[in-house]
C-alpha atoms as a PDB file:
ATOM      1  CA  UNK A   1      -3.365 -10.884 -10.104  1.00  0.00           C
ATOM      2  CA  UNK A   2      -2.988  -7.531 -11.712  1.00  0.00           C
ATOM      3  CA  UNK A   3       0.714  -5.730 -11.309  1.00  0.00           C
ATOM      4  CA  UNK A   4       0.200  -2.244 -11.521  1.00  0.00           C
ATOM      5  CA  UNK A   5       3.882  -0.740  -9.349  1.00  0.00           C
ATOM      6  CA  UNK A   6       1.998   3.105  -9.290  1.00  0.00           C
ATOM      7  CA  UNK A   7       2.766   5.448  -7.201  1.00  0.00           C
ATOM      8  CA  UNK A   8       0.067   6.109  -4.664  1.00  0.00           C
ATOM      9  CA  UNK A   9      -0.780   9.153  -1.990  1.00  0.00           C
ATOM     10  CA  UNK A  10      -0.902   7.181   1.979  1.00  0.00           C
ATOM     11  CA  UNK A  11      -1.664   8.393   5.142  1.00  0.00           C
ATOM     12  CA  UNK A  12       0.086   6.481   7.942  1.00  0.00           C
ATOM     13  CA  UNK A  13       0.725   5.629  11.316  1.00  0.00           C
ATOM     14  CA  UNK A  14       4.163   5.705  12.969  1.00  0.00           C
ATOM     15  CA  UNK A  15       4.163   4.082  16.339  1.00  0.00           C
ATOM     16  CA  UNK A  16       6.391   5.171  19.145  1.00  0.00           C
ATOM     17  CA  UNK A  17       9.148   2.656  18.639  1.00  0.00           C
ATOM     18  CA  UNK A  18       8.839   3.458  15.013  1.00  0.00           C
ATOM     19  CA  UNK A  19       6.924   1.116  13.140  1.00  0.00           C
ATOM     20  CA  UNK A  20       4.470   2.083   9.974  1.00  0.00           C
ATOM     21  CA  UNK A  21       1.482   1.282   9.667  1.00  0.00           C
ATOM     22  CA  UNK A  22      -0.424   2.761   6.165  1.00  0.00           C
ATOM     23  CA  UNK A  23      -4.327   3.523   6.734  1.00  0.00           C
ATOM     24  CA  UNK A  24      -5.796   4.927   3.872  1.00  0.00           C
ATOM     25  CA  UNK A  25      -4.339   5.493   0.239  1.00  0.00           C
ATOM     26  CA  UNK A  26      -5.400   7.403  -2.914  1.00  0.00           C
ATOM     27  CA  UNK A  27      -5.535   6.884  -6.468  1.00  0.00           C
ATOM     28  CA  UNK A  28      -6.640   7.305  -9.812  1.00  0.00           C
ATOM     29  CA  UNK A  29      -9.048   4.624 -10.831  1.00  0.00           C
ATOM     30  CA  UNK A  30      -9.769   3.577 -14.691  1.00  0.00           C
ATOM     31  CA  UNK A  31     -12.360   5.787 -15.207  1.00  0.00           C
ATOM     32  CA  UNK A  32     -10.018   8.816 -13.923  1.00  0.00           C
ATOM     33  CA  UNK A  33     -11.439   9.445 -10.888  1.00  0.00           C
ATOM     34  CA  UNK A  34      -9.920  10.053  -7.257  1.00  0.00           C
ATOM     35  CA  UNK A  35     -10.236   6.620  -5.509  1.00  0.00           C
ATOM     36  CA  UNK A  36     -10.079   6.959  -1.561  1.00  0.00           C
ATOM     37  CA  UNK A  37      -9.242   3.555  -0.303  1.00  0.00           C
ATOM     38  CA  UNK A  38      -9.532   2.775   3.728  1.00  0.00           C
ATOM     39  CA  UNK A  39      -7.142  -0.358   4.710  1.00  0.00           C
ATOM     40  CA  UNK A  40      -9.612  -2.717   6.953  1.00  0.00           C
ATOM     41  CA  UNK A  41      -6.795  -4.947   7.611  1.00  0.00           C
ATOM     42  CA  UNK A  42      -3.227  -5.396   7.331  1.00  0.00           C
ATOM     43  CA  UNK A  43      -2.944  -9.054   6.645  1.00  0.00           C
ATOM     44  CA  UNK A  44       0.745  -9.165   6.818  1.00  0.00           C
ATOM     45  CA  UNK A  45       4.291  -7.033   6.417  1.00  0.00           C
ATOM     46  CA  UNK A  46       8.050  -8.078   5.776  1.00  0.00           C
ATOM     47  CA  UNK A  47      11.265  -5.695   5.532  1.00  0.00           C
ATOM     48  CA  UNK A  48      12.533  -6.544   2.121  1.00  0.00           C
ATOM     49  CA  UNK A  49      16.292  -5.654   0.355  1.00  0.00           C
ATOM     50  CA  UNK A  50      16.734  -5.566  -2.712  1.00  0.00           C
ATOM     51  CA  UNK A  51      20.058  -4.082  -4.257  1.00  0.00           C
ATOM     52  CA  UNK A  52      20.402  -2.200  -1.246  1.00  0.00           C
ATOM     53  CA  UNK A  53      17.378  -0.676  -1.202  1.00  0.00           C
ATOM     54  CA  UNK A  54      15.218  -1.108   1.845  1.00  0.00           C
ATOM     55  CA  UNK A  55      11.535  -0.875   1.807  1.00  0.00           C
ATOM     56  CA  UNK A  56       8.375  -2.940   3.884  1.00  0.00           C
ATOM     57  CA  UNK A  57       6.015  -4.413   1.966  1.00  0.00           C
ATOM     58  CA  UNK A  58       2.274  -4.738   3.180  1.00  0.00           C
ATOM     59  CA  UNK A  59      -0.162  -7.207   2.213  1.00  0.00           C
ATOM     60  CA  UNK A  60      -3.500  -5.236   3.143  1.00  0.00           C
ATOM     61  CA  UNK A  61      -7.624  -5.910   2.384  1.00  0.00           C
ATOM     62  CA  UNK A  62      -9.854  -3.169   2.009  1.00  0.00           C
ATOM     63  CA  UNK A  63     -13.617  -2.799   0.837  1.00  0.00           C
ATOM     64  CA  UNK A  64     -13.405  -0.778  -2.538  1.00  0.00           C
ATOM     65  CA  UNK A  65     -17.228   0.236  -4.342  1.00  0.00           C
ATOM     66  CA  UNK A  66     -18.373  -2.690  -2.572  1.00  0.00           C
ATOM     67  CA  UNK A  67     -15.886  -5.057  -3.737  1.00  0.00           C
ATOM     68  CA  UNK A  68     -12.846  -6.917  -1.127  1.00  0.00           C
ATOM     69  CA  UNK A  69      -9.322  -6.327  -2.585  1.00  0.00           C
ATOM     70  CA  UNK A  70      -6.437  -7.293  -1.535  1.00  0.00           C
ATOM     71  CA  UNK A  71      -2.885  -5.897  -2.171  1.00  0.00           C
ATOM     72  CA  UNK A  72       0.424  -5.096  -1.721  1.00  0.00           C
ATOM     73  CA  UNK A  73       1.680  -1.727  -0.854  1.00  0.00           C
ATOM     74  CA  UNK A  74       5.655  -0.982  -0.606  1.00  0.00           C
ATOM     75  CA  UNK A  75       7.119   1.486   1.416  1.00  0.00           C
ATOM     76  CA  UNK A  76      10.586   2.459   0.134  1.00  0.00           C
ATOM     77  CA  UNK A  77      12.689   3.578   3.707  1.00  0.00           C
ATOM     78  CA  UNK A  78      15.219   5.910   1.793  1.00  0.00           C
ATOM     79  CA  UNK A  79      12.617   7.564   0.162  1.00  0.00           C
ATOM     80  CA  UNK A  80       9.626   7.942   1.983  1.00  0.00           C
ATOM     81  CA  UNK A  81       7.274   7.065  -0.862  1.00  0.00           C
ATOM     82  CA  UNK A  82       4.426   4.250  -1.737  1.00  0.00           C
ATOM     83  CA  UNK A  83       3.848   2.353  -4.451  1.00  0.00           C
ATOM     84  CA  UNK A  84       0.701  -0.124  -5.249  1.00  0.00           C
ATOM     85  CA  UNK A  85       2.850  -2.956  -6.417  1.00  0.00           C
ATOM     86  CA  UNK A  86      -0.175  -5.391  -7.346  1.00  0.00           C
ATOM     87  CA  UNK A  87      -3.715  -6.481  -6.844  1.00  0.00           C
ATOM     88  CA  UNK A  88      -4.962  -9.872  -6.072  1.00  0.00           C
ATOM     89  CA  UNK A  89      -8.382 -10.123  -6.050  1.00  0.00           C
END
């Protein structure tokens, strides 16, 4: 498990009762490069509170140079940005 809690460009889904649903996400991998990352699956998501901060936190798998991560994205509510909080490969 690798915590990593980096910023990270998404593009999502809103449904029409509201709920978010992230798709795709960039970011810099170790070599410096722009990594485009495709979600294949969102495994599961939970609201979360935490000091009065809300935010959702996804547990998603994606294929990445041939290789199955999975990870946790968090969407802060107040806001509207994503963070990578960790890898588990």
């Amino acid at each position: 498990m690798e915590h990593i809690n980096t910023p990270v460009d998404v593009i999502s889904m809103c449904s029409a009762n509201g709920d978010i649903r992230p798709l795709r996400l960039r970011m810099e991998s170790e070599d410096h490069q722009l990594l485009r990352v495709d979600i294949d699956e969102i495994v599961s998501s939970k609201p979360i509170q935490y000091v009065g901060i809300e935010a959702i936190v996804f547990l998603c798998r994606a294929t990445v140079e041939a290789k199955q991560w999975l990870f946790e994205l968090k969407y802060t509510i107040r806001t509207h940005s994503w963070c990578l909080v960790r890898k588990v490969y």
